[in-house]
PDB file of N, CA and C in Angstrom:
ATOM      1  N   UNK A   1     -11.917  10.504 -16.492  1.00  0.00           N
ATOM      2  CA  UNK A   1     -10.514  10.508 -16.879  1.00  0.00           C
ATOM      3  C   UNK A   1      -9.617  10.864 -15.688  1.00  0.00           C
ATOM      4  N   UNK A   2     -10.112  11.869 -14.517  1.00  0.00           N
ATOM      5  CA  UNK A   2      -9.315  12.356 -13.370  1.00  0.00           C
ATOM      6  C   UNK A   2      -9.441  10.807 -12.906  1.00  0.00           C
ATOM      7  N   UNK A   3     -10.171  10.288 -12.540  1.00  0.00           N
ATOM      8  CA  UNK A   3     -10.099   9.017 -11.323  1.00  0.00           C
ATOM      9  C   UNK A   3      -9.004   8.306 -12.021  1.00  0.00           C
ATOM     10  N   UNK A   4      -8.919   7.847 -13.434  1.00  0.00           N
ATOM     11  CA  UNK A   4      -8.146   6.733 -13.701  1.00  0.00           C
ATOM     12  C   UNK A   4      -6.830   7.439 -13.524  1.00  0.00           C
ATOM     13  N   UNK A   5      -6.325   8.560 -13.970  1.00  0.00           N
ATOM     14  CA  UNK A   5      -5.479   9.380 -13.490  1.00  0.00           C
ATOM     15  C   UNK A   5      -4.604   9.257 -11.944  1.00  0.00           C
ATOM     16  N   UNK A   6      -5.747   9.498 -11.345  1.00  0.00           N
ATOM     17  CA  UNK A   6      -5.510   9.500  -9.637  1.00  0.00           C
ATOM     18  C   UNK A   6      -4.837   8.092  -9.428  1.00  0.00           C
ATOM     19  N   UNK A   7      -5.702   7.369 -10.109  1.00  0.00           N
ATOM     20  CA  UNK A   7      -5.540   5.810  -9.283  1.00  0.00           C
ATOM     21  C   UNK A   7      -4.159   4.903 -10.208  1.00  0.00           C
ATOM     22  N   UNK A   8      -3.979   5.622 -11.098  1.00  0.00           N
ATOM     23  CA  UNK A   8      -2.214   5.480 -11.737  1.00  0.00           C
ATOM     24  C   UNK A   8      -1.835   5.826 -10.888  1.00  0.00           C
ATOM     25  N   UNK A   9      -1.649   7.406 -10.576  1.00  0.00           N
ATOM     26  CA  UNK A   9      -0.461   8.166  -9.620  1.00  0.00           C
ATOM     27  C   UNK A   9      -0.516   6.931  -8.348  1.00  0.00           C
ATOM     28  N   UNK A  10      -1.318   6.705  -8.106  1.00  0.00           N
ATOM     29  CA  UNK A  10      -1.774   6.237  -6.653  1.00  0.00           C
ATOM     30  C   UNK A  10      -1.013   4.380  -6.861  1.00  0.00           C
ATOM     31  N   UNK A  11      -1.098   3.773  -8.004  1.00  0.00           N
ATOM     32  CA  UNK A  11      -0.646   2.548  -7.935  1.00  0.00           C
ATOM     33  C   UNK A  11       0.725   2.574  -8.042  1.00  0.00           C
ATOM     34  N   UNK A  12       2.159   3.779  -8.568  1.00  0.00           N
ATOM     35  CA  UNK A  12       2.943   4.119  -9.227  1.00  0.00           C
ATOM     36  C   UNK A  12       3.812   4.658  -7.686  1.00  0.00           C
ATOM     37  N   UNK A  13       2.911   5.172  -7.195  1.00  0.00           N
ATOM     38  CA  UNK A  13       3.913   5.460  -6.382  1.00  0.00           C
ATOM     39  C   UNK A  13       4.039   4.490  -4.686  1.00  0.00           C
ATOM     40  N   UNK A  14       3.277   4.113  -4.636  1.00  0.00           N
ATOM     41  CA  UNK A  14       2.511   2.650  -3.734  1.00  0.00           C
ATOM     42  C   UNK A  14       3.755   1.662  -3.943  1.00  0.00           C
ATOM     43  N   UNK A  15       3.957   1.417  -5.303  1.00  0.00           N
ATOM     44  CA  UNK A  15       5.163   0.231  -6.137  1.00  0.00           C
ATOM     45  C   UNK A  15       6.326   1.124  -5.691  1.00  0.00           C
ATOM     46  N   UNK A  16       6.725   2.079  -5.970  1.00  0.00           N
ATOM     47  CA  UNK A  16       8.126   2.725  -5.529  1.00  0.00           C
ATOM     48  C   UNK A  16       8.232   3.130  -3.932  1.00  0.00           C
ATOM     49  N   UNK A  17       7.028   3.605  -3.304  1.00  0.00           N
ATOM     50  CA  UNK A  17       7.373   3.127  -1.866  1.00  0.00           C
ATOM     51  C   UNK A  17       7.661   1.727  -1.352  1.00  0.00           C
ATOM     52  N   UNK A  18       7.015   0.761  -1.985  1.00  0.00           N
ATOM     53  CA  UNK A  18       7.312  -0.353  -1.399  1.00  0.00           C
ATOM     54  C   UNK A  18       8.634  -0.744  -1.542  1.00  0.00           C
ATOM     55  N   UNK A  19       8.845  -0.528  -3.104  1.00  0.00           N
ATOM     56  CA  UNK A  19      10.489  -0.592  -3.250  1.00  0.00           C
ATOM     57  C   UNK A  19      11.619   0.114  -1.929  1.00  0.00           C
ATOM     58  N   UNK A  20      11.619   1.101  -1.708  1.00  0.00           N
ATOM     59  CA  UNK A  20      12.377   2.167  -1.149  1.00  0.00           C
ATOM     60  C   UNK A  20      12.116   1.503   0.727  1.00  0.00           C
ATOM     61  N   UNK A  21      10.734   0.930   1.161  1.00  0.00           N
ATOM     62  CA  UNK A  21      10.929   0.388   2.515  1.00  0.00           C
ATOM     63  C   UNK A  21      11.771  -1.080   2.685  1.00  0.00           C
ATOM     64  N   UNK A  22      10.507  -2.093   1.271  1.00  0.00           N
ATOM     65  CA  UNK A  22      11.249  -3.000   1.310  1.00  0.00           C
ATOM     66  C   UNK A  22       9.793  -4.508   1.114  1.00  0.00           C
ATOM     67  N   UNK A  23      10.173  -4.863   0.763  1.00  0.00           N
ATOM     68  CA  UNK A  23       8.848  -5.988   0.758  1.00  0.00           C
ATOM     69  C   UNK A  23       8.657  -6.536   1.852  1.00  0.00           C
ATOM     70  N   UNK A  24       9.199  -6.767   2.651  1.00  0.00           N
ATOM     71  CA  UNK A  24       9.043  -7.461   3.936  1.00  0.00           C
ATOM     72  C   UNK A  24       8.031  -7.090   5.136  1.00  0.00           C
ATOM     73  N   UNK A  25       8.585  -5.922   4.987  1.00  0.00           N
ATOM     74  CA  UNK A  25       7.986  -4.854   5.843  1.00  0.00           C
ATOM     75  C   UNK A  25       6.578  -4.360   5.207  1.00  0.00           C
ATOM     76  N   UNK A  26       6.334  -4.297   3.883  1.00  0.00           N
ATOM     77  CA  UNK A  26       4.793  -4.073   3.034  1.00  0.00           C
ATOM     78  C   UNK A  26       4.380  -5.630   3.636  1.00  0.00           C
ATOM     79  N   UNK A  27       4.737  -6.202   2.822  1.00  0.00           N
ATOM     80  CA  UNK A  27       3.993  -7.821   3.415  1.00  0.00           C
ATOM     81  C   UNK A  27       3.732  -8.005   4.852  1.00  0.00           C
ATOM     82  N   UNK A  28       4.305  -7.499   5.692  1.00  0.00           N
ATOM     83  CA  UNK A  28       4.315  -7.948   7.164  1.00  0.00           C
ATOM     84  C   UNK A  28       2.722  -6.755   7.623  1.00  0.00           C
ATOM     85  N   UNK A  29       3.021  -5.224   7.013  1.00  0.00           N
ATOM     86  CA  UNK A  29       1.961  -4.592   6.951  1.00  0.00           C
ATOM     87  C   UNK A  29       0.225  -4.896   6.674  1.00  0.00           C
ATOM     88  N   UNK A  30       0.656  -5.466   5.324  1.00  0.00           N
ATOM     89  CA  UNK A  30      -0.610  -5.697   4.984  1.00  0.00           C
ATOM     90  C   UNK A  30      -1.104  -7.169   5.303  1.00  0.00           C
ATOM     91  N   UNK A  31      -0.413  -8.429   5.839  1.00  0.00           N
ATOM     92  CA  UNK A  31      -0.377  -9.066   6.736  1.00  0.00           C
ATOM     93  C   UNK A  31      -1.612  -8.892   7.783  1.00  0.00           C
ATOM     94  N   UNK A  32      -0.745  -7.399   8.850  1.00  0.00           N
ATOM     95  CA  UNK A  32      -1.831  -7.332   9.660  1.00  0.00           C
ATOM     96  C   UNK A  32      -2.706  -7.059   9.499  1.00  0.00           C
ATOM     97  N   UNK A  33      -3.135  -5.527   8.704  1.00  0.00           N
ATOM     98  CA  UNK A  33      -4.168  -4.990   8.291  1.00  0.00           C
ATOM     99  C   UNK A  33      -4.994  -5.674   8.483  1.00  0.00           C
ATOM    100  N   UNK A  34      -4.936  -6.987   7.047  1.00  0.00           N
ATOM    101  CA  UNK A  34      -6.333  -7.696   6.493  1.00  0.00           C
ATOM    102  C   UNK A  34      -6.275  -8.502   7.675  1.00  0.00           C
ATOM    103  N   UNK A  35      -5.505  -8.740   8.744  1.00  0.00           N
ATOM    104  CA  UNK A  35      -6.027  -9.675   9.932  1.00  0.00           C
ATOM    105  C   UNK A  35      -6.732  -8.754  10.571  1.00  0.00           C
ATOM    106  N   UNK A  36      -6.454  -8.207  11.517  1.00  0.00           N
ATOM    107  CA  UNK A  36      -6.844  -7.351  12.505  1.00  0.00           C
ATOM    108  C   UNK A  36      -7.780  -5.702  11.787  1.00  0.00           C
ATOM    109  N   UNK A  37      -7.501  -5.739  10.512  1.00  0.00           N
ATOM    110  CA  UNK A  37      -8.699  -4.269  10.525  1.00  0.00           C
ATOM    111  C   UNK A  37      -8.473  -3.119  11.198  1.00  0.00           C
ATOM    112  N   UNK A  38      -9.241  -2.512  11.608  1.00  0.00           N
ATOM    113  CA  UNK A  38      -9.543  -1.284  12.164  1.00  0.00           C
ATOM    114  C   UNK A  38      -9.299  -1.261  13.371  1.00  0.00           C
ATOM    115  N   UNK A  39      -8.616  -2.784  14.532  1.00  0.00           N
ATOM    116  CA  UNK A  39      -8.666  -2.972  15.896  1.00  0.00           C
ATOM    117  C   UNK A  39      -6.905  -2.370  15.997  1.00  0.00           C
ATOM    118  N   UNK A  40      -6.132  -2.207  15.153  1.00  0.00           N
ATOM    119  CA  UNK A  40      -4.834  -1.627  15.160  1.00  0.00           C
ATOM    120  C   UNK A  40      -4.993  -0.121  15.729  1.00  0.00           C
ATOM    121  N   UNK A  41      -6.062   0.381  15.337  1.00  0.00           N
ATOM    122  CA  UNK A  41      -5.699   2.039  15.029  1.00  0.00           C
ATOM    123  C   UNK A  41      -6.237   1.592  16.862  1.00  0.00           C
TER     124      UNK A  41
END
């Protein structure tokens, strides 16, 4: 019951950050991510 819990809080506030930066900037993010991976950090 905690995990499904967690992973609400966790989808809920994910949606209202994105709101508050902006979609463009999430999309352009996760964009790279799934290109490039772990070679960013």
């Amino acid at each position: 019951m905690e995990k499904a819990r967690t992973w609400k809080s966790v989808v809920v506030w994910s949606v209202v950050s994105a709101a508050f930066i902006g979609p463009g900037a999430v999309t352009t993010a996760v964009a790279a991510g799934s290109t490039f991976a772990l070679d960013l950090l």
